[in-house]
N, C-alpha and C. Protein backbone atom coordinates (compact mmCIF):
# COMPACT_ATOMS: atom_id res chain seq x y z
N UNK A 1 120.94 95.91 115.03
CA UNK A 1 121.24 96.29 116.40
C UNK A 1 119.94 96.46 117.17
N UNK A 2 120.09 95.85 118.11
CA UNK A 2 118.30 95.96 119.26
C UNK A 2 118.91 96.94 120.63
N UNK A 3 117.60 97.42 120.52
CA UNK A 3 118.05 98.74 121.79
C UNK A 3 116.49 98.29 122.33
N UNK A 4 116.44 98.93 123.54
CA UNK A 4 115.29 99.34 124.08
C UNK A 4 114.57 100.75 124.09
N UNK A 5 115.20 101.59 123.36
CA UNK A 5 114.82 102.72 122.90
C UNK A 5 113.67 102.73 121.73
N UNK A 6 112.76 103.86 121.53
CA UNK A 6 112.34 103.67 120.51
C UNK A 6 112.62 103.90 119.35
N UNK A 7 111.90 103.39 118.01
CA UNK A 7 112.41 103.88 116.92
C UNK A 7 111.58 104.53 116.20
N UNK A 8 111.82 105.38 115.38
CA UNK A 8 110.72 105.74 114.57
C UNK A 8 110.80 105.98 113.21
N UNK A 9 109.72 105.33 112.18
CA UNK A 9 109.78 105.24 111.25
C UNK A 9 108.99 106.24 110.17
N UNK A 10 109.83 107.06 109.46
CA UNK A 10 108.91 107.75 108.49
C UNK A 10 108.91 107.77 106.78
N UNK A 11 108.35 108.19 106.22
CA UNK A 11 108.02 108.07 104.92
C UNK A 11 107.56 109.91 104.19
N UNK A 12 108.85 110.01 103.41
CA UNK A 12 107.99 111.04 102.92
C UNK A 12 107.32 111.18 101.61
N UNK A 13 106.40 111.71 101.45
CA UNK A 13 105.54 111.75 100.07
C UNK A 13 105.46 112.74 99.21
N UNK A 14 106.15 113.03 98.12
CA UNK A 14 105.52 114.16 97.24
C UNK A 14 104.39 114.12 96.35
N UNK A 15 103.40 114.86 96.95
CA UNK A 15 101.73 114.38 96.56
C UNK A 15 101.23 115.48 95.04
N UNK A 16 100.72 115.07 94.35
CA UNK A 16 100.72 116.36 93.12
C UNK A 16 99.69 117.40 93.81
N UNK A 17 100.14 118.34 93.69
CA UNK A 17 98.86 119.46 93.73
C UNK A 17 97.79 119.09 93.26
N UNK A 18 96.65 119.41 93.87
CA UNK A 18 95.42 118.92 93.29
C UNK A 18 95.31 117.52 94.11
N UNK A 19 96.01 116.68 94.60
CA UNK A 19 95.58 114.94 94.41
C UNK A 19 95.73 115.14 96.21
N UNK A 20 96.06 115.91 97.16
CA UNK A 20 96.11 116.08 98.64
C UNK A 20 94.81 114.76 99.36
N UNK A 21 93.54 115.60 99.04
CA UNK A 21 92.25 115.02 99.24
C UNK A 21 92.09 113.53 99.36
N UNK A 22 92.51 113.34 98.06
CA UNK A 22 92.58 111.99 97.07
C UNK A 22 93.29 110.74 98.05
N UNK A 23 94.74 111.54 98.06
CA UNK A 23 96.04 110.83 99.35
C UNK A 23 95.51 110.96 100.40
N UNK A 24 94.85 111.59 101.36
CA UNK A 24 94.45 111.79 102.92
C UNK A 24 93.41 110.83 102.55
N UNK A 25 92.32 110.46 101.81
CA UNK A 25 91.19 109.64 101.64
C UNK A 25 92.16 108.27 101.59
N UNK A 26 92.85 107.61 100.99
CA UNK A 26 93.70 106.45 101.19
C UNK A 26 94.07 106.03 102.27
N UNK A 27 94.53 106.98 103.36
CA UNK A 27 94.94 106.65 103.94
C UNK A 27 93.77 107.13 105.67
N UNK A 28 92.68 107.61 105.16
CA UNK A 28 92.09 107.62 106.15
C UNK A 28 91.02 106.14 106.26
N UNK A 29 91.11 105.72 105.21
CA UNK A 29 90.17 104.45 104.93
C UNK A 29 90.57 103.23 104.93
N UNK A 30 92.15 103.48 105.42
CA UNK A 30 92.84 101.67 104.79
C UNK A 30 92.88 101.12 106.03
N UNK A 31 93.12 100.26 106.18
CA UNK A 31 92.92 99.08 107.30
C UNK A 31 94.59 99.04 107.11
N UNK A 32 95.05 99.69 108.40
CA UNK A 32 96.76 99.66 108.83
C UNK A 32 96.90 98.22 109.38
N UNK A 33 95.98 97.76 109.88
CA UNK A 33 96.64 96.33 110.27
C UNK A 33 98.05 96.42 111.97
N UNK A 34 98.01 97.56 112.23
CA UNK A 34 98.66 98.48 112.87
C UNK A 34 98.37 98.24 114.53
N UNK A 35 97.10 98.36 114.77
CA UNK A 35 97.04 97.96 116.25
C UNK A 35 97.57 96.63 117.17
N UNK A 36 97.42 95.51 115.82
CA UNK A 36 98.08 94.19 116.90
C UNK A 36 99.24 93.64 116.40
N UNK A 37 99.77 94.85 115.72
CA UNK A 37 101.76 94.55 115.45
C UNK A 37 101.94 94.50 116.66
N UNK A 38 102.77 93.71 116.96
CA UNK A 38 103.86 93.75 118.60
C UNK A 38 105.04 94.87 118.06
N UNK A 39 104.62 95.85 119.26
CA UNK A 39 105.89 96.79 119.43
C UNK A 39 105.85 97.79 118.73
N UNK A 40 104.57 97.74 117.86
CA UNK A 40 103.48 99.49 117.46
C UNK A 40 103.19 100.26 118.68
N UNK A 41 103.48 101.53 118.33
CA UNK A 41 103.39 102.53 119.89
C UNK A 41 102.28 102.90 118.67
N UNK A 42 102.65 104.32 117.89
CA UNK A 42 101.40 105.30 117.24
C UNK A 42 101.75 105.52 115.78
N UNK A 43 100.94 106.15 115.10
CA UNK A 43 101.37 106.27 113.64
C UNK A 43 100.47 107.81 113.84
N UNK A 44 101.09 108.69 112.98
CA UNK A 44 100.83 110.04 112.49
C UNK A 44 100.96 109.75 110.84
N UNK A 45 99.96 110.85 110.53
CA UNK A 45 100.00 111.43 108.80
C UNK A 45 100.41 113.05 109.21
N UNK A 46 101.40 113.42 108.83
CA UNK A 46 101.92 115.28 108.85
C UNK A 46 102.00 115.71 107.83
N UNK A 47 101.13 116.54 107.49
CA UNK A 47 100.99 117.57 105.82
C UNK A 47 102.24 118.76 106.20
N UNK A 48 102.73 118.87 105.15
CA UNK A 48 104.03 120.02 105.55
C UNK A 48 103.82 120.97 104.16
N UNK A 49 104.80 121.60 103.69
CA UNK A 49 104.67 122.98 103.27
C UNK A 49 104.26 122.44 101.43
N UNK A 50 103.40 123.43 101.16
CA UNK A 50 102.99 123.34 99.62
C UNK A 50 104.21 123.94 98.65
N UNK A 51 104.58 122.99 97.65
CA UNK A 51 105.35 124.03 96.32
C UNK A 51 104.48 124.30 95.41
N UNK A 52 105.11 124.42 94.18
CA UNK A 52 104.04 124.67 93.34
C UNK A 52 103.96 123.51 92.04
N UNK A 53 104.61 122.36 92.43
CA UNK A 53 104.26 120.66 92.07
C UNK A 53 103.30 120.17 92.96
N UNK A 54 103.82 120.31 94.12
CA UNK A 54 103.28 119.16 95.16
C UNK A 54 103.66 119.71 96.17
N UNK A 55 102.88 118.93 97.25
CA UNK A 55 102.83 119.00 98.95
C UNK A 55 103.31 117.75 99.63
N UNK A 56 104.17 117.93 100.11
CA UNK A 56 104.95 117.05 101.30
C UNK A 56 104.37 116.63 102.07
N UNK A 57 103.90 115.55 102.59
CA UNK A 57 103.43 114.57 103.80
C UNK A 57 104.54 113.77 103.78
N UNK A 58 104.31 113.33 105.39
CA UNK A 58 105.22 112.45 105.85
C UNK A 58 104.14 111.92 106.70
N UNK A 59 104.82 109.97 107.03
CA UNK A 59 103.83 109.34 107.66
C UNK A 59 105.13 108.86 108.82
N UNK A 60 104.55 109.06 110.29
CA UNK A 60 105.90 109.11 111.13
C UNK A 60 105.06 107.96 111.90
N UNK A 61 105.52 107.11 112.29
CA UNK A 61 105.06 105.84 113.30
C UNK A 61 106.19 105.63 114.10
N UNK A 62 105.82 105.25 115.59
CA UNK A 62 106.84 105.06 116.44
C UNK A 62 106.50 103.69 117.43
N UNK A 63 107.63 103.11 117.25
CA UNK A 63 107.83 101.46 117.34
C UNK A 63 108.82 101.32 118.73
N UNK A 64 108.28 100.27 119.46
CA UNK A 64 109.55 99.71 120.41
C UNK A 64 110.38 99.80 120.60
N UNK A 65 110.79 99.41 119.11
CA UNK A 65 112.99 98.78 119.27
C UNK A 65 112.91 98.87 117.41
N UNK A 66 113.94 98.78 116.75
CA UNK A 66 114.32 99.04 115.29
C UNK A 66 113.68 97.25 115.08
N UNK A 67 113.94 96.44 116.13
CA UNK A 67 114.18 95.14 115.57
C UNK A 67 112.09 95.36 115.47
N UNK A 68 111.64 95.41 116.52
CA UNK A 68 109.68 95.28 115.90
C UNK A 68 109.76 95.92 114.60
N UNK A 69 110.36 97.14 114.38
CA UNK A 69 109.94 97.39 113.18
C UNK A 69 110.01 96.76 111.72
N UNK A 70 111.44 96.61 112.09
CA UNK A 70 111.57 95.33 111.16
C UNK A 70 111.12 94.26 110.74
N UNK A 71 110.82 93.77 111.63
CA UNK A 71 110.02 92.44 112.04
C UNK A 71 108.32 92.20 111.64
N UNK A 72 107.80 94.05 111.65
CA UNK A 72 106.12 94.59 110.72
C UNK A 72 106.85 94.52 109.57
N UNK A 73 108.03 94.87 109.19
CA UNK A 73 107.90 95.14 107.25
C UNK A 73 108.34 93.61 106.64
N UNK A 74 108.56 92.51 107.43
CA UNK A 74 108.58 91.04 106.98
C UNK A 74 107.37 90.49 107.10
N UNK A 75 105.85 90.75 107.67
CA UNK A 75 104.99 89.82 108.39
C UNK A 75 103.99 90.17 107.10
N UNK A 76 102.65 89.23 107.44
CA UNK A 76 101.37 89.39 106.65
C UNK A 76 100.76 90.82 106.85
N UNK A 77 100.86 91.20 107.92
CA UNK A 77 100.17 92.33 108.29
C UNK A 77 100.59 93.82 107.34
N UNK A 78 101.78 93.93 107.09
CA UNK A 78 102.74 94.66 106.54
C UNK A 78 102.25 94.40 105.10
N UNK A 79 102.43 93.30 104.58
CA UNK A 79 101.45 92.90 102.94
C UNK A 79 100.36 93.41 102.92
N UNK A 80 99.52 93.06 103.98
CA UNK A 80 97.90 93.75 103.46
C UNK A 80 98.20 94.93 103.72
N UNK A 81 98.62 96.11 104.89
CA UNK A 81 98.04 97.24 104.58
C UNK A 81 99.04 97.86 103.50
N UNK A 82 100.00 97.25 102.33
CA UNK A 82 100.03 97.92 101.32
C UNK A 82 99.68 97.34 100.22
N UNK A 83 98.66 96.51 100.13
CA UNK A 83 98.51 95.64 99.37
C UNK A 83 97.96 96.91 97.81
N UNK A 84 97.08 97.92 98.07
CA UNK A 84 96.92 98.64 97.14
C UNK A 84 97.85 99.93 97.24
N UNK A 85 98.69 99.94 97.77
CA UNK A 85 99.58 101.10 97.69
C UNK A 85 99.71 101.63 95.99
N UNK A 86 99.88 100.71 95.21
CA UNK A 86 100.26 101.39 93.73
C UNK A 86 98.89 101.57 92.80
N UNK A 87 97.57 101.54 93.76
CA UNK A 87 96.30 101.42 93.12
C UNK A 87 96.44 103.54 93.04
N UNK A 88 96.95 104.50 93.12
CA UNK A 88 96.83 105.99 93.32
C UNK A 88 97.71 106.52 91.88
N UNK A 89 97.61 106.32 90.94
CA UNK A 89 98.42 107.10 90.05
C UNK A 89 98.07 108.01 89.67
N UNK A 90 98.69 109.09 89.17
CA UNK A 90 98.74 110.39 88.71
C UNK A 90 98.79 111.11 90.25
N UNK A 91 98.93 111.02 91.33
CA UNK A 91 98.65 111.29 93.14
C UNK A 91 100.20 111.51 93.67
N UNK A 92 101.03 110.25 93.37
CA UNK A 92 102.16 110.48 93.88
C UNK A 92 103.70 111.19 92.54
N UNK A 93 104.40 111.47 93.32
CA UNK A 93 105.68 111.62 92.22
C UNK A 93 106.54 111.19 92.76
N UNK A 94 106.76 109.94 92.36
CA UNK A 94 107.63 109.35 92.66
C UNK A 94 107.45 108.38 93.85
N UNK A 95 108.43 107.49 94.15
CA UNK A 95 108.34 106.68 95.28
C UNK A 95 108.16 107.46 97.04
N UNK A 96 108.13 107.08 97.53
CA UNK A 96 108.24 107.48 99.23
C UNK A 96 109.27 107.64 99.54
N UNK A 97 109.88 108.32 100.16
CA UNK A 97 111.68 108.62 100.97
C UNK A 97 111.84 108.38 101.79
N UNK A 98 111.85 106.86 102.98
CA UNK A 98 112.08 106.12 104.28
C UNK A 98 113.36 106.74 104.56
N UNK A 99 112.80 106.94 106.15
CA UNK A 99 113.94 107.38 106.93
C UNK A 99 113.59 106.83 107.75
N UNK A 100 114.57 106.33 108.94
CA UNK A 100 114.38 105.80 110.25
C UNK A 100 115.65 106.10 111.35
N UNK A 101 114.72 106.54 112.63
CA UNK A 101 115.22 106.86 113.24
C UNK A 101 115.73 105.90 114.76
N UNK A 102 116.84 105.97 115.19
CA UNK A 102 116.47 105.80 116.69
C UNK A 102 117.06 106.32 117.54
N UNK A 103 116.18 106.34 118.77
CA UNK A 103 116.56 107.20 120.28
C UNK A 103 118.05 106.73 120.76
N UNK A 104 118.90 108.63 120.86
CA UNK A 104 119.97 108.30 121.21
C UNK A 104 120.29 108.38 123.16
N UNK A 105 120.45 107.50 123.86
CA UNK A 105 120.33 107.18 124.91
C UNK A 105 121.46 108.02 125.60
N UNK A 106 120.97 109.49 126.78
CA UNK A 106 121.41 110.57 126.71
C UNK A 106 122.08 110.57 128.26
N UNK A 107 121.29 109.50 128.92
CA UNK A 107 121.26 109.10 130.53
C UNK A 107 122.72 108.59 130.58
C-alpha cells in the first residue's frame, strides 16, 4: 500500500552487557549508504533501559512512503551497509526485532 505519509522503520537490539561500546562503534563507523536512498528523511540510534543481560537500542529511520522503504531493503545500497552486520559476535542476542510503522492520516 503507498501513502504519502511517512513511514518509519525500526529495529530493536538486545546488546550484551559489556559489548554497548563495541555496538555504538559499528555503527558509528559504517558507511549507511543512507544519504542518496530516494525517500531517506533521517536515521537515529536510541539506547533505552539496561537489564541485567543486556541493553536495548533501537535504530528508528524515517522514510517517505512504506513503498521507498521497501524499495532501500531490495537495492545495492541496502547490501553494502549490512554487508558486515554478522562480523559482531558474542555483542548481540539474538536477531534484531523490525517494526514498521506508518502515519495515520488524522486530517
Amino acid at each position: 500500500m503507498s501513502t504519502d505519509f511517512p513511514y518509519v522503520a525500526m529495529n530493536r537490539f538486545k546488546i550484551n552487557r559489556g559489548k554497548e561500546a563495541q555496538f555504538e562503534e559499528v555503527w558509528r563507523s559504517r558507511d549507511s549508504h543512507l544519504a542518496s536512498v530516494p525517500g531517506f528523511k533521517s536515521f537515529t540510534l536510541l539506547k533505552g533501559p539496561e537489564n541485567d543481560d543486556h541493553t536495548l537500542y533501537a535504530s528508528h529511520s524515517i522514510w517517505e512512503s512504506r513503498d521507498a522503504f521497501v524499495d532501500w531493503t531490495k537495492s545495492e545500497a541496502f547490501r553494502m551497509a549490512h554487508k558486515n552486520a554478522g562480523d559482531t559476535q558474542g555483542v548481540y542476542q539474538g536477531h534484531p526485532e523490525f517494526e514498521g510503522f506508518e502515519a495515520v492520516d488524522l486530517g
